[in-house]
C-alpha atoms as a PDB file:
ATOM      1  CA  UNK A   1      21.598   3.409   1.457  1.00  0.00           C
ATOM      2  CA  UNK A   2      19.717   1.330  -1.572  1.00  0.00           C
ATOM      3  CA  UNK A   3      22.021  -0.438  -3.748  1.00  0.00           C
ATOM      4  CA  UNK A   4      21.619   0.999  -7.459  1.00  0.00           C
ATOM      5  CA  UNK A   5      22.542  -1.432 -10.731  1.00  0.00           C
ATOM      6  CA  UNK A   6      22.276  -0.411 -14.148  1.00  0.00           C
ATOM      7  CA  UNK A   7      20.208  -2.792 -15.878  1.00  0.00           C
ATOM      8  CA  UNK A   8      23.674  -4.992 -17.575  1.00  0.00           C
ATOM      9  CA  UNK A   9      24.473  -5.772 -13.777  1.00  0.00           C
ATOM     10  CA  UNK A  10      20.706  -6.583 -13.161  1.00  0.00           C
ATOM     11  CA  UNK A  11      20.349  -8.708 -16.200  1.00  0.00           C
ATOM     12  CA  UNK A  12      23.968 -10.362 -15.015  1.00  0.00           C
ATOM     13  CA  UNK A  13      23.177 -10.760 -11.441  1.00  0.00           C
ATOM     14  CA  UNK A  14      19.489 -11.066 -11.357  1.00  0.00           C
ATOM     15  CA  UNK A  15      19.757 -14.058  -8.844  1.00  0.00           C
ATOM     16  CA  UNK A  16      22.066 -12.754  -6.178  1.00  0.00           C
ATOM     17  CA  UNK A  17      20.203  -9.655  -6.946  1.00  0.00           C
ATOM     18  CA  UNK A  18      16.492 -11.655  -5.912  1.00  0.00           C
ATOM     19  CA  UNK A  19      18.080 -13.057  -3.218  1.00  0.00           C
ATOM     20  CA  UNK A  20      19.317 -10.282  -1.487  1.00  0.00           C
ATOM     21  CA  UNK A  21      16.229  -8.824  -2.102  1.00  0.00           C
ATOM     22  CA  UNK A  22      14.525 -11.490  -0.361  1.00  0.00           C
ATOM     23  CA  UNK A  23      16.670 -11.030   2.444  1.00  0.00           C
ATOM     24  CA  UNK A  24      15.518  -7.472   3.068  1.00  0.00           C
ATOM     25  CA  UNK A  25      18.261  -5.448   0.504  1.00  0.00           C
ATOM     26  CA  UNK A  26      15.755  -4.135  -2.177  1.00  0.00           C
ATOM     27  CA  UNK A  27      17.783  -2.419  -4.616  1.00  0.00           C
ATOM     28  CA  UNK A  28      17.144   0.191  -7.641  1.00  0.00           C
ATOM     29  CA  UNK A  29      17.548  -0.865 -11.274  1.00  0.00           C
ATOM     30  CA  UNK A  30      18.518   2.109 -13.573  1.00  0.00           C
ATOM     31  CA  UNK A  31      18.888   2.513 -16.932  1.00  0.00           C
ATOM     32  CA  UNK A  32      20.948   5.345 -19.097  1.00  0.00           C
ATOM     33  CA  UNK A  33      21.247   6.584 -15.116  1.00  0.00           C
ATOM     34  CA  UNK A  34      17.393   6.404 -14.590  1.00  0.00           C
ATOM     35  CA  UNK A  35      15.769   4.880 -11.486  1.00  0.00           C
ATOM     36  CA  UNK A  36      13.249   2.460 -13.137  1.00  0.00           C
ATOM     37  CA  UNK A  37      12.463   0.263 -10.693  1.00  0.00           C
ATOM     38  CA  UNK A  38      12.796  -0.658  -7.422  1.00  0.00           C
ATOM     39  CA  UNK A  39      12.951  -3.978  -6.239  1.00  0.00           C
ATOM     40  CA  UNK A  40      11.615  -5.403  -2.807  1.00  0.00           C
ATOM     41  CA  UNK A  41      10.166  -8.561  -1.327  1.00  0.00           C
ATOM     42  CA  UNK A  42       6.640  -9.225  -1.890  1.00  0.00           C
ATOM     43  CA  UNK A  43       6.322  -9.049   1.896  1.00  0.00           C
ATOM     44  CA  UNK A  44       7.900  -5.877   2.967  1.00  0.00           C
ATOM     45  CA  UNK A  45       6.257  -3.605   4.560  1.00  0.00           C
ATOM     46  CA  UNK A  46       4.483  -0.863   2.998  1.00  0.00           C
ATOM     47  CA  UNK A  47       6.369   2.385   2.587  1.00  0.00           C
ATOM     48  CA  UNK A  48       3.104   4.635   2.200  1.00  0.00           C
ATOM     49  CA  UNK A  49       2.218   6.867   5.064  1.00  0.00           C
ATOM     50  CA  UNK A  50      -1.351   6.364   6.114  1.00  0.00           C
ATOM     51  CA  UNK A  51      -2.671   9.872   7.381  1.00  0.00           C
ATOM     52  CA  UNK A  52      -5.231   9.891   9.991  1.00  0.00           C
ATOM     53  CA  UNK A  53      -7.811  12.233   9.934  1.00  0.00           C
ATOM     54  CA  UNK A  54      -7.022  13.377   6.449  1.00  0.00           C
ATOM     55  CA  UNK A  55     -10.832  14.100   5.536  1.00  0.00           C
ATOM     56  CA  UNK A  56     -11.207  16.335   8.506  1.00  0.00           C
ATOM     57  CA  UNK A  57     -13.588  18.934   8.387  1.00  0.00           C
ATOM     58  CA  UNK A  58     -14.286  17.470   4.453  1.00  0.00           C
ATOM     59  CA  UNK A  59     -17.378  15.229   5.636  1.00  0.00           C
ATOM     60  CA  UNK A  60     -19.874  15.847   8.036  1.00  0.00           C
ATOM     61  CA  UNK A  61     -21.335  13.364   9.336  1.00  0.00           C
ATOM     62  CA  UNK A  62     -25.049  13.196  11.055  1.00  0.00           C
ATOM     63  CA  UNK A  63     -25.490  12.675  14.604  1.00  0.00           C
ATOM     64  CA  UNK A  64     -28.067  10.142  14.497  1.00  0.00           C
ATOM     65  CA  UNK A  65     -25.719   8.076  12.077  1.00  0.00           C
ATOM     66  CA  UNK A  66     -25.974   5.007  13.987  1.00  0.00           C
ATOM     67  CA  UNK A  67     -29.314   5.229  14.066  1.00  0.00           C
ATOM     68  CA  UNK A  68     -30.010   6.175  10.100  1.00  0.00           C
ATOM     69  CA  UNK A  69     -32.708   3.849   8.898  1.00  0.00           C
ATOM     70  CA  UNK A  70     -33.180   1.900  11.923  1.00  0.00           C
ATOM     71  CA  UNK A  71     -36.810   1.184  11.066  1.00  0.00           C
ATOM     72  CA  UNK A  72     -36.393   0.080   7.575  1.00  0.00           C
ATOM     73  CA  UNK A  73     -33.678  -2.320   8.922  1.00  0.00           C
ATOM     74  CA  UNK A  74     -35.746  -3.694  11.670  1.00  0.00           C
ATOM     75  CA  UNK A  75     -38.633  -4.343   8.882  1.00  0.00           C
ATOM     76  CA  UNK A  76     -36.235  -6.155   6.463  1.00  0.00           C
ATOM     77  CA  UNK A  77     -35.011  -8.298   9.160  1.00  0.00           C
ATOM     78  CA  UNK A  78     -38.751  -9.042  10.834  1.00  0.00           C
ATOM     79  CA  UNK A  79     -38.909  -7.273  13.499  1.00  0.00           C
ATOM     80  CA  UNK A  80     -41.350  -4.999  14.110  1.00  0.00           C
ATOM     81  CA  UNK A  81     -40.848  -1.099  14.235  1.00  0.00           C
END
């Protein structure tokens, strides 16, 4: 489980605080009993779930896609179409 400080023991602790932190304990800062903040190093991994195919069936997308504009490209680039 997260450590949780009130914001007295943060401002009292900060450093051991940071460097626990840096050492992969993040912790929660409250204040009055309210999570403000959470603190983790810079380098920690992402906690946000990336969905996969979370646009499905929202976009359609052309069969000849690859192919869109393939003339105009060609032209811009000198060749001939």
């Amino acid at each position: 489980m997260m450590e949780i400080v009130n914001i007295h023991q943060a401002k009292t602790h900060l450093s051991r605080l940071i460097e626990r932190a840096s050492l992969g304990e993040p912790f929660i800062i409250t204040k009055a009993g309210k999570p403000m903040v959470k603190v983790i190093p810079i380098n920690a991994p992402d906690d946000q779930v990336r969905r996969l195919g979370f646009l499905t069936g929202q976009v359609q997308v052309p069969d000849d896609f690859d192919r869109m504009g393939e003339t105009e490209i060609e032209k811009l680039f000198g060749g001939e179409a």
